[in-house]
Protein backbone atom coordinates (compact mmCIF):
# COMPACT_ATOMS: atom_id res chain seq x y z
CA UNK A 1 -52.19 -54.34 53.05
CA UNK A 2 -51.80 -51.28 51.03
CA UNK A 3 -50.84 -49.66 53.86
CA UNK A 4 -47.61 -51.57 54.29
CA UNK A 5 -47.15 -51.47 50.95
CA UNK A 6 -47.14 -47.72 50.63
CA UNK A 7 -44.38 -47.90 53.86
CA UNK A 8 -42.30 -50.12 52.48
CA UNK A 9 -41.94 -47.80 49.18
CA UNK A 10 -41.72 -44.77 51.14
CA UNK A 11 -39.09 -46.10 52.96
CA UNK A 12 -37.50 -47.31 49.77
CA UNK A 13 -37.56 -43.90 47.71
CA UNK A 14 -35.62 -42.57 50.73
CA UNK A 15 -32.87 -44.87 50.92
CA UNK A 16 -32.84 -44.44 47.50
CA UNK A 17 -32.58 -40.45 48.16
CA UNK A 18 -29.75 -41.18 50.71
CA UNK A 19 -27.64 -42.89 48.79
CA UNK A 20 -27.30 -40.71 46.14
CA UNK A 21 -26.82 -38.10 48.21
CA UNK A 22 -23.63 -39.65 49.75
CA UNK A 23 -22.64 -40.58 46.57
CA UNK A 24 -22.82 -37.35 45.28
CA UNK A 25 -21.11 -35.94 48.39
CA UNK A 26 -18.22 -39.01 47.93
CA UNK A 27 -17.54 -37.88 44.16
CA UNK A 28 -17.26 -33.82 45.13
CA UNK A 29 -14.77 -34.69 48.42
CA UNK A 30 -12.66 -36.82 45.97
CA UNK A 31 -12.20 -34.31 43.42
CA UNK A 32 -11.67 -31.51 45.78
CA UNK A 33 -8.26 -33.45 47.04
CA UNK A 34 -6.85 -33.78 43.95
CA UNK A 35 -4.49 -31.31 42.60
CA UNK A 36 -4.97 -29.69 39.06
CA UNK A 37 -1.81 -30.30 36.91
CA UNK A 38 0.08 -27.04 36.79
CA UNK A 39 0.13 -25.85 32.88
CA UNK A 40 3.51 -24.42 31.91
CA UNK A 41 4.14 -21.35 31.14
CA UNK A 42 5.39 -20.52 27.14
CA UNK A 43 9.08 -20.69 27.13
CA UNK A 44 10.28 -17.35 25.99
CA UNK A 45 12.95 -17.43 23.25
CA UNK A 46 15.59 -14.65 22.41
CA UNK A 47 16.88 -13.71 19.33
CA UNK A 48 19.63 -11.56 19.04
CA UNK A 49 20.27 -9.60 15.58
CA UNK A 50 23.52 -8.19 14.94
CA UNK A 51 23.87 -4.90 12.59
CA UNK A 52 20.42 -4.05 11.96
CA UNK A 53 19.63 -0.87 9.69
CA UNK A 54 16.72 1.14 10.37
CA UNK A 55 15.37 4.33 8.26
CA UNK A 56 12.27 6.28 9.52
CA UNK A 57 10.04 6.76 6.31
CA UNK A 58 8.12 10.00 6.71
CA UNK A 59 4.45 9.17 6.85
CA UNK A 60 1.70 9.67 3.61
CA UNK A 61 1.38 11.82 2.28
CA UNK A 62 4.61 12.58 1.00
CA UNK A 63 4.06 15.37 -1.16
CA UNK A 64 6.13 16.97 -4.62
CA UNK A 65 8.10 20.05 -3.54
CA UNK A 66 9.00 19.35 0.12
CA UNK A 67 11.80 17.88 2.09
CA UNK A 68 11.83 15.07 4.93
CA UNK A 69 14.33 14.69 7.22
CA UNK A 70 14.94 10.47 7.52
CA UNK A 71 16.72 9.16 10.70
CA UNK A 72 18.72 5.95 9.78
CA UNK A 73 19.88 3.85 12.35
CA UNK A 74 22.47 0.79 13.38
CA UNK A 75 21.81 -0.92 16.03
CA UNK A 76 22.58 -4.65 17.29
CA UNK A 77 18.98 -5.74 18.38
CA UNK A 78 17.68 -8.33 21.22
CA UNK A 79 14.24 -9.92 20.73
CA UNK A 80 12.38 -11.88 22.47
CA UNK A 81 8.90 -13.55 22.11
CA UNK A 82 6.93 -16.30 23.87
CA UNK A 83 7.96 -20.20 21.91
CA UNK A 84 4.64 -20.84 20.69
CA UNK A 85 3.88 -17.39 19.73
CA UNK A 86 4.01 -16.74 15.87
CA UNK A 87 4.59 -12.97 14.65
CA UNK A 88 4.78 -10.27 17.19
CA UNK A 89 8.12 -9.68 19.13
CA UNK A 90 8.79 -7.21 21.61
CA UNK A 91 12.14 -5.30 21.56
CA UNK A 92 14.53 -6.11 24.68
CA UNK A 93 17.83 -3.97 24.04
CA UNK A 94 19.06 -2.07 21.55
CA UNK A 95 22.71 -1.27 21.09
CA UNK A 96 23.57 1.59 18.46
CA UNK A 97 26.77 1.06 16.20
CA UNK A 98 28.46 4.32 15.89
CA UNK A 99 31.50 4.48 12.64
CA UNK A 100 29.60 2.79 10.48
CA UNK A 101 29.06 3.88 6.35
CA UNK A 102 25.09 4.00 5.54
CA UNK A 103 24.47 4.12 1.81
CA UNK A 104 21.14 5.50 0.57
CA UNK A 105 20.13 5.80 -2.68
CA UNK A 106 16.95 6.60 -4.62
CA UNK A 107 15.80 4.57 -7.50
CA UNK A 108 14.29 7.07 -9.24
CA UNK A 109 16.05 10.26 -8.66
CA UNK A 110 13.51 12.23 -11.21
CA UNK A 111 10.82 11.84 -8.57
CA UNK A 112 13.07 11.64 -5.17
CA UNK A 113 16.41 12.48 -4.16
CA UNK A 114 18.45 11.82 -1.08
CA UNK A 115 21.32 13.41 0.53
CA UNK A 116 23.75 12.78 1.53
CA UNK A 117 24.52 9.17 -0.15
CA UNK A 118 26.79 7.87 2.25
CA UNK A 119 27.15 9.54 6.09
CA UNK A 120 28.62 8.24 9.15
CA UNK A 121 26.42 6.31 11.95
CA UNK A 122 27.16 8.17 15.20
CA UNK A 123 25.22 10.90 17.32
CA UNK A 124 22.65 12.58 16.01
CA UNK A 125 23.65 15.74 17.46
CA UNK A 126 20.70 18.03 16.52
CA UNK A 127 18.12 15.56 17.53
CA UNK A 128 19.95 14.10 20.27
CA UNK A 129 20.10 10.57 19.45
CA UNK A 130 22.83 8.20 19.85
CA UNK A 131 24.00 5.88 16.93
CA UNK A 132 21.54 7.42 14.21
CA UNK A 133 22.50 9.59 11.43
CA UNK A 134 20.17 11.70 9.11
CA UNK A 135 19.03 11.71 5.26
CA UNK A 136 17.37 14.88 3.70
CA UNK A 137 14.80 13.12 0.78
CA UNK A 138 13.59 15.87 -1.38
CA UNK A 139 10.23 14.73 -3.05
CA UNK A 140 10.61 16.63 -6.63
CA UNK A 141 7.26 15.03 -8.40
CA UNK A 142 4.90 12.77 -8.19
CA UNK A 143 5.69 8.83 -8.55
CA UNK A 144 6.74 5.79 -7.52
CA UNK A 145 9.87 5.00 -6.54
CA UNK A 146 12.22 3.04 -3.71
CA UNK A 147 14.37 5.04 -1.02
CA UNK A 148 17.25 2.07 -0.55
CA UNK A 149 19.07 1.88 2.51
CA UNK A 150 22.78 -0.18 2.91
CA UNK A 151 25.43 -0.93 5.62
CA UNK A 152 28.40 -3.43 5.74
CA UNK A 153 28.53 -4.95 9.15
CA UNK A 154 30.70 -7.70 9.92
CA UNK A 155 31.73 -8.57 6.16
CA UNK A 156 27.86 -8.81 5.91
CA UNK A 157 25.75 -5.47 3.29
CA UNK A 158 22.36 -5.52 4.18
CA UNK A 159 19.53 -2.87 4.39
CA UNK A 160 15.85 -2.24 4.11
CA UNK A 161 14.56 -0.75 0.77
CA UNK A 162 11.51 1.50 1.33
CA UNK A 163 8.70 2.29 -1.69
CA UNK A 164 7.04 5.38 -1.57
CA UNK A 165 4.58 7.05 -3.43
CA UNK A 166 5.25 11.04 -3.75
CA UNK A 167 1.83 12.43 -4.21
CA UNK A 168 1.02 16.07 -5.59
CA UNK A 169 -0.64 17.84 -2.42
CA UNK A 170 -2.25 20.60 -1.04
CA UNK A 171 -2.79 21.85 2.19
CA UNK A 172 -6.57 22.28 3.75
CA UNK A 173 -6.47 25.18 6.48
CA UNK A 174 -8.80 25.50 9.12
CA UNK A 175 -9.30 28.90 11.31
CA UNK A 176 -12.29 29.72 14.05
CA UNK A 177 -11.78 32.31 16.60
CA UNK A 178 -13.90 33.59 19.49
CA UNK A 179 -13.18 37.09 21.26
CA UNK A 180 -15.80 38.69 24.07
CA UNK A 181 -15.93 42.04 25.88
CA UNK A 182 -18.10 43.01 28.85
CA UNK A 183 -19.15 45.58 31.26
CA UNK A 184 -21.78 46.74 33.56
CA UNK A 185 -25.22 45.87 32.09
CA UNK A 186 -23.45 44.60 28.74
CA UNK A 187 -21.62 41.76 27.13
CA UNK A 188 -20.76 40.79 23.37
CA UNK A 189 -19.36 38.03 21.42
CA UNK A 190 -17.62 38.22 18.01
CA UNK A 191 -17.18 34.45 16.48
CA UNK A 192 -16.62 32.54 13.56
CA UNK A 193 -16.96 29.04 12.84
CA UNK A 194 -14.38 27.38 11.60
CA UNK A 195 -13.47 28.25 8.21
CA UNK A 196 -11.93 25.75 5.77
CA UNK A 197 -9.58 26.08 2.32
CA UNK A 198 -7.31 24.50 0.36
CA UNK A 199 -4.21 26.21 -0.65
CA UNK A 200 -3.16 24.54 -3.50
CA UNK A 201 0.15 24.58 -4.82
CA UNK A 202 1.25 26.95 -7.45
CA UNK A 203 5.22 26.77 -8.19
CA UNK A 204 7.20 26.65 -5.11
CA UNK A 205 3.81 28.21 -3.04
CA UNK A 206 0.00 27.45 -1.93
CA UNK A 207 -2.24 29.71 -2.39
CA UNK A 208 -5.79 29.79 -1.51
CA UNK A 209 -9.05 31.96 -0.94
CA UNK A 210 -11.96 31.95 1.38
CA UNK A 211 -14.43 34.73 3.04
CA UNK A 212 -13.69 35.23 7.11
CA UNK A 213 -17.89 35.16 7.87
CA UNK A 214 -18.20 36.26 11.53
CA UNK A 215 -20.93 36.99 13.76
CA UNK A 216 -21.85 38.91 16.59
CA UNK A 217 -24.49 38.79 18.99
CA UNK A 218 -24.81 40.99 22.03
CA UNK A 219 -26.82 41.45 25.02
CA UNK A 220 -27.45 45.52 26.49
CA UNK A 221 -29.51 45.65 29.38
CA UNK A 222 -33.04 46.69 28.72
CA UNK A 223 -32.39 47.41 24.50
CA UNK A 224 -32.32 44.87 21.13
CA UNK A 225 -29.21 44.42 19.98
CA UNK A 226 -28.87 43.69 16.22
CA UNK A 227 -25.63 43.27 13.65
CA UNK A 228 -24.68 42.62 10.01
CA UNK A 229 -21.63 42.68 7.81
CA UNK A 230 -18.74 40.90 9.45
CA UNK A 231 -17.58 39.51 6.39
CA UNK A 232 -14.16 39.60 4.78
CA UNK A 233 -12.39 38.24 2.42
CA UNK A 234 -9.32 36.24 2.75
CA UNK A 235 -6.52 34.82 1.25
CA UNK A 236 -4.13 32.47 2.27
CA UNK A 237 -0.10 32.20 0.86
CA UNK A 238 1.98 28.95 2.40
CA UNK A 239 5.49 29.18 1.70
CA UNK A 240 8.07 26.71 2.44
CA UNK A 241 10.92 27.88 4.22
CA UNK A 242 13.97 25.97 5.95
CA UNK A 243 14.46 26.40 9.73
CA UNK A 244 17.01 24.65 12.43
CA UNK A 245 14.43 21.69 12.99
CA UNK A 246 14.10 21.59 9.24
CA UNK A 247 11.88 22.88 6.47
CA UNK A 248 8.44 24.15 7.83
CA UNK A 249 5.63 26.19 5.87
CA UNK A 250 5.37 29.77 6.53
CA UNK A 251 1.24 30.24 6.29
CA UNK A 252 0.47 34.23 5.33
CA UNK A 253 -3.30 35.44 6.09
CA UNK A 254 -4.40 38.29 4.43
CA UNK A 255 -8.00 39.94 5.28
CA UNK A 256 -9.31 42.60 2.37
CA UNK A 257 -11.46 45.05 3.73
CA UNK A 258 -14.96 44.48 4.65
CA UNK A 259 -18.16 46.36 6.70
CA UNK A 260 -20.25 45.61 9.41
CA UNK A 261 -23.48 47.87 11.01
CA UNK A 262 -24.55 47.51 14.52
CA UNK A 263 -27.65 48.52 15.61
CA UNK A 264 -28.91 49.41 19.89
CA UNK A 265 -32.87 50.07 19.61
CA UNK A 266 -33.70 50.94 23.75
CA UNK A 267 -37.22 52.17 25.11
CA UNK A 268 -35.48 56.01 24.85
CA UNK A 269 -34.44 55.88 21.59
CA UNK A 270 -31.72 54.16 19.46
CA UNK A 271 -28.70 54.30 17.33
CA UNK A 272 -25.84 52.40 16.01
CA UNK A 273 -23.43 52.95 12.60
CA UNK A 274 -21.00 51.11 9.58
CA UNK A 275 -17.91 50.51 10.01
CA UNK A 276 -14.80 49.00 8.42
CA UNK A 277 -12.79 47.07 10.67
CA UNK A 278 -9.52 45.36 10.05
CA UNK A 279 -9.46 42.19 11.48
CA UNK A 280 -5.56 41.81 10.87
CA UNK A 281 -5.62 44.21 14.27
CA UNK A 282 -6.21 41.35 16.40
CA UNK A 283 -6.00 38.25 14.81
CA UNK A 284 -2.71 36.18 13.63
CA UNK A 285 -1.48 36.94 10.23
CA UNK A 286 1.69 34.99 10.26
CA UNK A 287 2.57 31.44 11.39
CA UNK A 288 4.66 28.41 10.71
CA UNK A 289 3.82 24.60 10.84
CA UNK A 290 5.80 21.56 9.91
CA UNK A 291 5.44 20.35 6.31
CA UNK A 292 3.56 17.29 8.31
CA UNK A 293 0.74 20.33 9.46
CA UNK A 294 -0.44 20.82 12.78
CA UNK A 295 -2.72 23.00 15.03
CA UNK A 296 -1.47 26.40 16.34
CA UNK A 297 -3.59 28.45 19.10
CA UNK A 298 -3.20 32.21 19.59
CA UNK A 299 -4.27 33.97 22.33
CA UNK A 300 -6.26 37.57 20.82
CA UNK A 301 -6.37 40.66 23.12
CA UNK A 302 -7.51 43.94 21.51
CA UNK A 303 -8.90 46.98 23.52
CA UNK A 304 -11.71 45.18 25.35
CA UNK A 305 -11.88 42.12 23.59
CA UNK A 306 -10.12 38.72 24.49
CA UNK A 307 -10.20 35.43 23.33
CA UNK A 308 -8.43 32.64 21.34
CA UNK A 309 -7.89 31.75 17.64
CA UNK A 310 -7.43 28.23 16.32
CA UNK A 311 -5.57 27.13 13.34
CA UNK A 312 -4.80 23.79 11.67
CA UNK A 313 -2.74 23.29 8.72
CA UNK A 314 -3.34 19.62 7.25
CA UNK A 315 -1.30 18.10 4.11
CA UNK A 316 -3.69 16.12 1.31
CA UNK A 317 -3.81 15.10 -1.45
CA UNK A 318 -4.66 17.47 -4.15
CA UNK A 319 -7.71 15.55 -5.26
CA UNK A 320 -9.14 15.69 -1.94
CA UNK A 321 -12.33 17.89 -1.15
C-alpha cells in the first residue's frame, strides 16, 4: 500500500513539474511576439534671435594699469534644443550684421574706460573676423564697475551689460633651465629648479627680486667630481608695452654677478678653481608675454653646453602668495 502511494505522488509532483514548465515556456513565447512600443524621440525646437549683441569680457583677473582688447559682435542667431530639455541650447547658425552702431560705455569711468564709444559692426580686419568690431577697456584702478554694451536693430536697443571687478595685480614668474655638455669619458649638467617671484607693480612697472640657485653635478671617468657657488642674484623689470596684437609685457632679467668653484680629485692628483660666470651669456634676458601671461621656451646653446629654458609669466592678484 505505501508503495502505490509513494507512485501515485511521484507521478503527481511530476505532472506538477510539467506543467509549470509549459507554462512558463507559454508566458516567455507570448511575450517574445509582441512588439515594444517605439518611444519618440524629443521634438527639437528652433529659436531664431534676431540682432543679438555679443562682447567678449577678458577673463579675471582684470588688473589696474593694463588694456584689453573686447570683440563685440552682431549677429542674427539660430538655436535649437531638444522640447523637453530645459537650459542648455546649442548654437545652429550665426549670421553677422555688418553697418551697425555699437555703443559701449563704462559706468564708472574712474576705475574703467572704453574706447571707442560708438564703432561700426563690420570686419574685424586685424583679427580676421567677419561682423565683429573691437573695444580697447583700459582698467585704471581697482573697483567695481559695469562695461555696457548697446545696438539698435530693427527699431529695437538692446545689449548685454557686463560687471567686472578690476583687481590690483602682480605678476608671479617662473624660470628653470637645464643645459649639459659631454665628451669622451665625461659628462655634466648645470640645472636649476624652477625659480618663482612676484613682480609687483610699482607705477607703470613690476619689479621683483629672487636668487638664480643652480647646481651642477658631473661625472669624469675614474675622479670625484665636486661644485659650489652657482648662485646669483636676480631681478626681474615687466614693462607694458603696446604691439600690433595689442599691449603685451616686456619681462627684463637681470643676473648680478656671482661665483662658483669646481673641484676634479683623480687617483694622480687633482685640481679645479673660482670663477665668475655670467649667466646672461646663455640664458634669455628679454621676452614678451600677453598681459593674460603665458609660458615661453628658449632653446640655450653656449660653447659646449645645450639645453632649454622655461619661463611662465602668470597675472594674480596682488594678495596672492
Amino acid at each position: 500500500m505505501f508503495k502505490n502511494n509513494a507512485h501515485r505522488t511521484q507521478s503527481g509532483t511530476q505532472r506538477l513539474r510539467a506543467g509549470l514548465i509549459f507554462l512558463a515556456l507559454a508566458l516567455v513565447l507570448g511575450s517574445a511576439g509582441q512588439v515594444t512600443p517605439a518611444v519618440a524621440a524629443p521634438a527639437a525646437i528652433r529659436v531664431r534671435m534676431e540682432g543679438v549683441l555679443e562682447a567678449k569680457i577678458p577673463p579675471d583677473p582684470i588688473c589696474a594699469g593694463q588694456k584689453y582688447d573686447i570683440p563685440a559682435r552682431l549677429a542674427n542667431n539660430e538655436y535649437v534644443r531638444d522640447q523637453d530639455t530645459v537650459g542648455e541650447v546649442s548654437l545652429l547658425t550665426s549670421e553677422p550684421i555688418s553697418g551697425i552702431n555699437i555703443r559701449a560705455w563704462s559706468g564708472d569711468e574712474s576705475i574703467a574706460s572704453i574706447q571707442p564709444p560708438n564703432p561700426i559692426a563690420g570686419w574685424d580686419v586685424e583679427n580676421d573676423l567677419p561682423g565683429e568690431t573691437s573695444f580697447t577697456m583700459k582698467a585704471l584702478k581697482a573697483g567695481y564697475t559695469t562695461l555696457n554694451f548697446r545696438a539698435t536693430y530693427n527699431g529695437e536697443t538692446k545689449g548685454p551689460t557686463h560687471g567686472i571687478t578690476v583687481k590690483e595685480c602682480s605678476y608671479r614668474v617662473t624660470m628653470s633651465y637645464s643645459v649639459q655638455q659631454s665628451g669622451p669619458g665625461y659628462f655634466s649638467i648645470l640645472f636649476s629648479d624652477a625659480l618663482d617671484v612676484l613682480i609687483n607693480r610699482e607705477g607703470e612697472i613690476y619689479k621683483g627680486t629672487d636668487v638664480l640657485d643652480s647646481t651642477r653635478i658631473a661625472s669624469v671617468a675614474g675622479c670625484d667630481f665636486s661644485a659650489s657657488g652657482y648662485e646669483h642674484p636676480t631681478s626681474f623689470t615687466g614693462t607694458p608695452v603696446a604691439s600690433p596684437h595689442g599691449d603685451e609685457i616686456q619681462l627684463t632679467i637681470e643676473y648680478g654677478p656671482g661665483t662658483h668653484t669646481d673641484y676634479v680629485s683623480c687617483p694622480n692628483g687633482g685640481g679645479g678653481g673660482t670663477e665668475d660666470p655670467k649667466p646672461s651669456d646663455y640664458l634669455e634676458t628679454s621676452m614678451t608675454f600677453p598681459t593674460s601671461g603665458g609660458t615661453k621656451s628658449f632653446p640655450v646653446n653656449f660653447a659646449y653646453w645645450s639645453g632649454q629654458m622655461l619661463i611662465t609669466l602668470t597675472p594674480v592678484e596682488s594678495s596672492a602668495q
